[in-house]
N, C-alpha and C. Protein backbone atom coordinates (compact mmCIF):
# COMPACT_ATOMS: atom_id res chain seq x y z
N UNK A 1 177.43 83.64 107.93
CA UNK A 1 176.84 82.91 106.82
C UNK A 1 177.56 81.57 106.60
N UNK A 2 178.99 81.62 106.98
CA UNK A 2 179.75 80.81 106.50
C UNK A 2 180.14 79.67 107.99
N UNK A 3 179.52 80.12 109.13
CA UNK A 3 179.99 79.38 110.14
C UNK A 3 180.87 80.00 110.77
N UNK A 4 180.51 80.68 112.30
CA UNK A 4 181.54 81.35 113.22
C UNK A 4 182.32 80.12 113.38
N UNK A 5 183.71 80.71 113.55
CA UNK A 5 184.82 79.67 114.15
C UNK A 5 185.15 78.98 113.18
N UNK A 6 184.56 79.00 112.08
CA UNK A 6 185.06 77.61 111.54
C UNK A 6 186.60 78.32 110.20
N UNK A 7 187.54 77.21 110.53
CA UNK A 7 188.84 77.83 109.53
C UNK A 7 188.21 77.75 108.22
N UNK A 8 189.00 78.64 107.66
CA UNK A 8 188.95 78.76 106.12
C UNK A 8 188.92 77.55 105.44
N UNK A 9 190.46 76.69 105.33
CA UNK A 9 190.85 75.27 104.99
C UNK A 9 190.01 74.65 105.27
N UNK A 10 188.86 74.62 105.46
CA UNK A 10 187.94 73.86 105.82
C UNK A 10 186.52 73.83 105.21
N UNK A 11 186.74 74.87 104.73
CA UNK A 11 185.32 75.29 103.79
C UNK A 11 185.49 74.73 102.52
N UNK A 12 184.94 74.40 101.69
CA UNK A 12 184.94 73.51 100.27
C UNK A 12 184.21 74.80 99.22
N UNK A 13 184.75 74.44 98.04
CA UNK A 13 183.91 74.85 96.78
C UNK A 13 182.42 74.78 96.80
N UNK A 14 181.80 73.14 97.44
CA UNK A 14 180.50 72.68 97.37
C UNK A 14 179.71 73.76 98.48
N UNK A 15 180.51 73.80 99.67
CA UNK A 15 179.65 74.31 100.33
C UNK A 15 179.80 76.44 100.39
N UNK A 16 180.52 76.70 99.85
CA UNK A 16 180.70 77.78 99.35
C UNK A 16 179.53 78.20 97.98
N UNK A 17 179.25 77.31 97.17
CA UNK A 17 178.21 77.56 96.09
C UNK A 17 177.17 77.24 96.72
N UNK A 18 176.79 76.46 97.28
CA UNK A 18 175.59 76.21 97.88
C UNK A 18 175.47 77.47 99.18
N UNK A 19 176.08 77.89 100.03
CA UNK A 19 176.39 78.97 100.95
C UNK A 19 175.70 80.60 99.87
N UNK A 20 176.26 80.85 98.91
CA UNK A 20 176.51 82.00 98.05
C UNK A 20 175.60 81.83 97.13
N UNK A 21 175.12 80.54 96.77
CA UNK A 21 174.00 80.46 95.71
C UNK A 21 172.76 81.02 95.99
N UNK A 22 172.99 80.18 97.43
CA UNK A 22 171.24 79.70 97.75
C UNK A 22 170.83 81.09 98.58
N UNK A 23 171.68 81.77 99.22
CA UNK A 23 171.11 83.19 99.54
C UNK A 23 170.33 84.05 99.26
N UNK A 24 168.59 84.90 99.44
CA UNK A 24 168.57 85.96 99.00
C UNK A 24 168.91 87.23 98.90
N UNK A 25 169.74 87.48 98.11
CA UNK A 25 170.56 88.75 97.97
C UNK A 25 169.49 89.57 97.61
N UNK A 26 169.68 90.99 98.48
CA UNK A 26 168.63 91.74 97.42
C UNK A 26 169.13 92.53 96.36
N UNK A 27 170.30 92.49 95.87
CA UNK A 27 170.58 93.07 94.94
C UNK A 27 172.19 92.36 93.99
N UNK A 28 172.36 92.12 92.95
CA UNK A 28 173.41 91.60 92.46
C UNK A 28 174.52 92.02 93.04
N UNK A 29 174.35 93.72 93.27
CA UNK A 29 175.65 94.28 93.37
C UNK A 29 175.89 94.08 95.29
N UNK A 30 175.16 93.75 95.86
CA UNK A 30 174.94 93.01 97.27
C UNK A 30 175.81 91.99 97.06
N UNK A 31 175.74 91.18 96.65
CA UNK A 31 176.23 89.96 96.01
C UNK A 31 177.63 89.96 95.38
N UNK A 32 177.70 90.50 94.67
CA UNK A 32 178.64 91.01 94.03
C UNK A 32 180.37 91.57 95.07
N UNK A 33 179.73 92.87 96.11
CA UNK A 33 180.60 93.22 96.93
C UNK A 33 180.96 91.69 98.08
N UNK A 34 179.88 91.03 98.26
CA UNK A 34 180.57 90.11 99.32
C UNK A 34 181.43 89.03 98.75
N UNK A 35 181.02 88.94 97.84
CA UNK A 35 182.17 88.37 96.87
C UNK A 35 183.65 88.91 97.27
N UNK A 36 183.40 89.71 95.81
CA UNK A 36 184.87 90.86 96.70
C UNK A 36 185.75 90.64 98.10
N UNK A 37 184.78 90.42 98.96
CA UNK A 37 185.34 90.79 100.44
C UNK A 37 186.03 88.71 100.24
N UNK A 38 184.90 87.59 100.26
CA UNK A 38 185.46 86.71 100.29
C UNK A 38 186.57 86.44 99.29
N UNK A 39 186.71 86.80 98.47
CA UNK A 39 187.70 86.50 97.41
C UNK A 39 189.05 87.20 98.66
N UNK A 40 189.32 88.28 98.56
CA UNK A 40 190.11 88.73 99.42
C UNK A 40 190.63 87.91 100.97
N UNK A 41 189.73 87.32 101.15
CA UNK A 41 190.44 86.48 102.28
C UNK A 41 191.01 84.80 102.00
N UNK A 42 190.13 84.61 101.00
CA UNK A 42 190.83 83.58 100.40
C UNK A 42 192.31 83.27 99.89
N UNK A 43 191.84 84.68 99.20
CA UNK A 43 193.26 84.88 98.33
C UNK A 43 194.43 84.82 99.63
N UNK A 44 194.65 85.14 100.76
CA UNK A 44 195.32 85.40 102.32
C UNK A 44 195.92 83.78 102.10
N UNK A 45 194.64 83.10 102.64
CA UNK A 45 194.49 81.71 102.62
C UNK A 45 195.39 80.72 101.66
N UNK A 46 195.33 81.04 100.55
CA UNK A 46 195.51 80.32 99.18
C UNK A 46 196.24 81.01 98.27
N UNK A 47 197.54 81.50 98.38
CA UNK A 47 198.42 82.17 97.87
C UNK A 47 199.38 81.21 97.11
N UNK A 48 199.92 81.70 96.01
CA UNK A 48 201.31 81.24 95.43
C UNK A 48 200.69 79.46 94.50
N UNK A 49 201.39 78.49 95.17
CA UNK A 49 200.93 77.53 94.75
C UNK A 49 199.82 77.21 94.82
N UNK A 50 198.68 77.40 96.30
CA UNK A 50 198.08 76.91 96.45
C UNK A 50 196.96 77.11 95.90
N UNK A 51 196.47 78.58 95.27
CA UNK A 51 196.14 79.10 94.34
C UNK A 51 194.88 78.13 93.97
N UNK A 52 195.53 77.53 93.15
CA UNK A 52 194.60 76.21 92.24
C UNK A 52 193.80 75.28 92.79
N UNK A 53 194.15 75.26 94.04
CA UNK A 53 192.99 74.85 95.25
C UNK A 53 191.91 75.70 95.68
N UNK A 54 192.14 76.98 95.34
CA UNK A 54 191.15 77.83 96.11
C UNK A 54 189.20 77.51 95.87
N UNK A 55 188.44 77.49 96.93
CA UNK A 55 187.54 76.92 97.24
C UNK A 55 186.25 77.73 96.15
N UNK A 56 187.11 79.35 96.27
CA UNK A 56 186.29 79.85 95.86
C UNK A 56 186.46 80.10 94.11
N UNK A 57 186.86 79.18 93.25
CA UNK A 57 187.26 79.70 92.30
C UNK A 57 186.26 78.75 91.28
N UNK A 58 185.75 79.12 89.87
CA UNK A 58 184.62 79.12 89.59
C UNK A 58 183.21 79.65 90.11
N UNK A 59 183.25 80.56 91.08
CA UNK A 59 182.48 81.07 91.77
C UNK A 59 182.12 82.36 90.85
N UNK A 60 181.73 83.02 90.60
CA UNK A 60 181.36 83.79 89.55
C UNK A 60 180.22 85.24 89.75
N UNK A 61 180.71 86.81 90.03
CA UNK A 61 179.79 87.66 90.13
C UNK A 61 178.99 87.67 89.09
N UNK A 62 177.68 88.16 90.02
CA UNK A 62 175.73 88.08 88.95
C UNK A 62 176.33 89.02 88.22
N UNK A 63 175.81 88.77 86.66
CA UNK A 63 176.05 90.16 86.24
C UNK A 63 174.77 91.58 86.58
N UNK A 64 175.06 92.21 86.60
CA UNK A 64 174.42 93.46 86.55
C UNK A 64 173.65 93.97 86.04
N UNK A 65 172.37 94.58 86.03
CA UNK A 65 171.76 95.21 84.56
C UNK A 65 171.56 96.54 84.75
N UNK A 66 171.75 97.61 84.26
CA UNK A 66 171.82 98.94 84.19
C UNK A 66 170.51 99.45 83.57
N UNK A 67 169.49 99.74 84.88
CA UNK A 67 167.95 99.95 84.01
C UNK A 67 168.34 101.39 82.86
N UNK A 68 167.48 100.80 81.88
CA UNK A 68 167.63 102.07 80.85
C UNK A 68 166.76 103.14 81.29
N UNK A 69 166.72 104.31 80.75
CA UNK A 69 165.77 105.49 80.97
C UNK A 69 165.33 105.64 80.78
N UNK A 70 164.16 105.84 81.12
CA UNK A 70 162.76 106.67 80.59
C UNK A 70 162.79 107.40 79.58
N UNK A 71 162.09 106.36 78.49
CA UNK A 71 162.33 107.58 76.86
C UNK A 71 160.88 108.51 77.26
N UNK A 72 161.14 109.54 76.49
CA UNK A 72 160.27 110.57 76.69
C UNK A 72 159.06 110.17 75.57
N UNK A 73 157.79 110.12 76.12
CA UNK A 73 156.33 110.03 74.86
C UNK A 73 156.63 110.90 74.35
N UNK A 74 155.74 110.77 72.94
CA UNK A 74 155.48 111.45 72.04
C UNK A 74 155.02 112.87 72.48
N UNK A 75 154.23 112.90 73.23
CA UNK A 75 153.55 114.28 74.18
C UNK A 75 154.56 115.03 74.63
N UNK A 76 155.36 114.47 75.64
CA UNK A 76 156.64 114.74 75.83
C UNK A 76 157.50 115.79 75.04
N UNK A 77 157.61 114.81 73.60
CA UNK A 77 158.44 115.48 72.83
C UNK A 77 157.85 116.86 72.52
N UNK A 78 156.39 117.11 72.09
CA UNK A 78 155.99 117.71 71.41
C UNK A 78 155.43 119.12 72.53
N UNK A 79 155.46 119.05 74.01
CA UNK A 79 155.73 119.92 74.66
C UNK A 79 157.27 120.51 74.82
N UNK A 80 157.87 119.79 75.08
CA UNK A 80 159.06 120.30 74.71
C UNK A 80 159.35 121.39 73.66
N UNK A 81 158.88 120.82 72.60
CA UNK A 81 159.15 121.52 71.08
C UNK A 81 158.20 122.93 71.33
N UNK A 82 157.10 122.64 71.94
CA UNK A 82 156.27 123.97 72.12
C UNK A 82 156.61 124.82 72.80
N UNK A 83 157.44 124.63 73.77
CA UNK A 83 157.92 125.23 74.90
C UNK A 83 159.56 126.30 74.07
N UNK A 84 159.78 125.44 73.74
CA UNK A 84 160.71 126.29 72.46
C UNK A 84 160.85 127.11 72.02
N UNK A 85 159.51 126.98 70.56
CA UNK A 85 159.30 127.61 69.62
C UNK A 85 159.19 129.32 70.72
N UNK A 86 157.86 129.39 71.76
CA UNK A 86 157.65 129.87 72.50
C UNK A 86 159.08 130.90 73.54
N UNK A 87 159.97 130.35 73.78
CA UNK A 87 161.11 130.81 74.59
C UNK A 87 162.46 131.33 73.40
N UNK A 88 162.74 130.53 72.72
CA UNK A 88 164.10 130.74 72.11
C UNK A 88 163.96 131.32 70.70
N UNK A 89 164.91 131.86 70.01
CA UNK A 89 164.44 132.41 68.60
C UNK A 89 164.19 130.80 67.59
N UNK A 90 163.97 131.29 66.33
CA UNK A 90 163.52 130.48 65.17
C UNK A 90 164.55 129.46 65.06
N UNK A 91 166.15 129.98 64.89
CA UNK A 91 166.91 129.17 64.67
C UNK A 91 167.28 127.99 65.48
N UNK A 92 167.13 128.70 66.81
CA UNK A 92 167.33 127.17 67.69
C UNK A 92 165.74 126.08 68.05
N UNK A 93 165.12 126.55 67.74
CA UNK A 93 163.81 125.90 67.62
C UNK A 93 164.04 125.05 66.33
N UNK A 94 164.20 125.62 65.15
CA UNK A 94 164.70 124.76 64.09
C UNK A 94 165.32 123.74 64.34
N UNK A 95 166.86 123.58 65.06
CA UNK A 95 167.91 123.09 65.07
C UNK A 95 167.42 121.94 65.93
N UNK A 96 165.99 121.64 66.62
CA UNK A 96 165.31 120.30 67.08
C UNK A 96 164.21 119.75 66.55
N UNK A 97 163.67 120.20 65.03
CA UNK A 97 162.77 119.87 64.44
C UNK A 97 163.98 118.51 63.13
């Protein structure tokens, strides 16, 4: 992605965001892990002082979104509740009304 052969010291911030931007990732967390991996070689690269040079810094993982769950319909609920009343005694049938 980044150019076989080519040294590290040689890669820039510009072409690192434009490299990592412009990609279709299919997934953040895709994105996310190769991050990871480049940060790690950088860091090799750009240790101690040099640090504050590093190419990749302002570079920033997508955040994530954690799909929510399937709330249960109303129908749902109300089989449930039937299924209940039906199986368990009064009191624990109660104890979901």
């Amino acid at each position: 992605m980044l150019g076989e052969g080519k040294l590290v010291r040689d890669i820039s911030h510009k072409v690192l965001a434009a490299k990592v931007g412009g990609y279709p990732w299919p997934s953040a967390k895709t994105h996310n892990n190769y991050l990871i991996a480049l940060r790690g070689i950088f860091a090799l690269e750009y240790s101690g002082a040099m640090a504050v040079h590093n190419p990749l810094g302002g570079i920033e993982n997508t955040p994530t979104i954690k799909k929510l769950p399937d709330p249960l319909t109303v129908k749902d609920r109300d089989n449930i509740l039937a299924d209940l009343a039906i199986h368990y005694d009064a009191p624990i049938y109660a104890y979901f009304l």
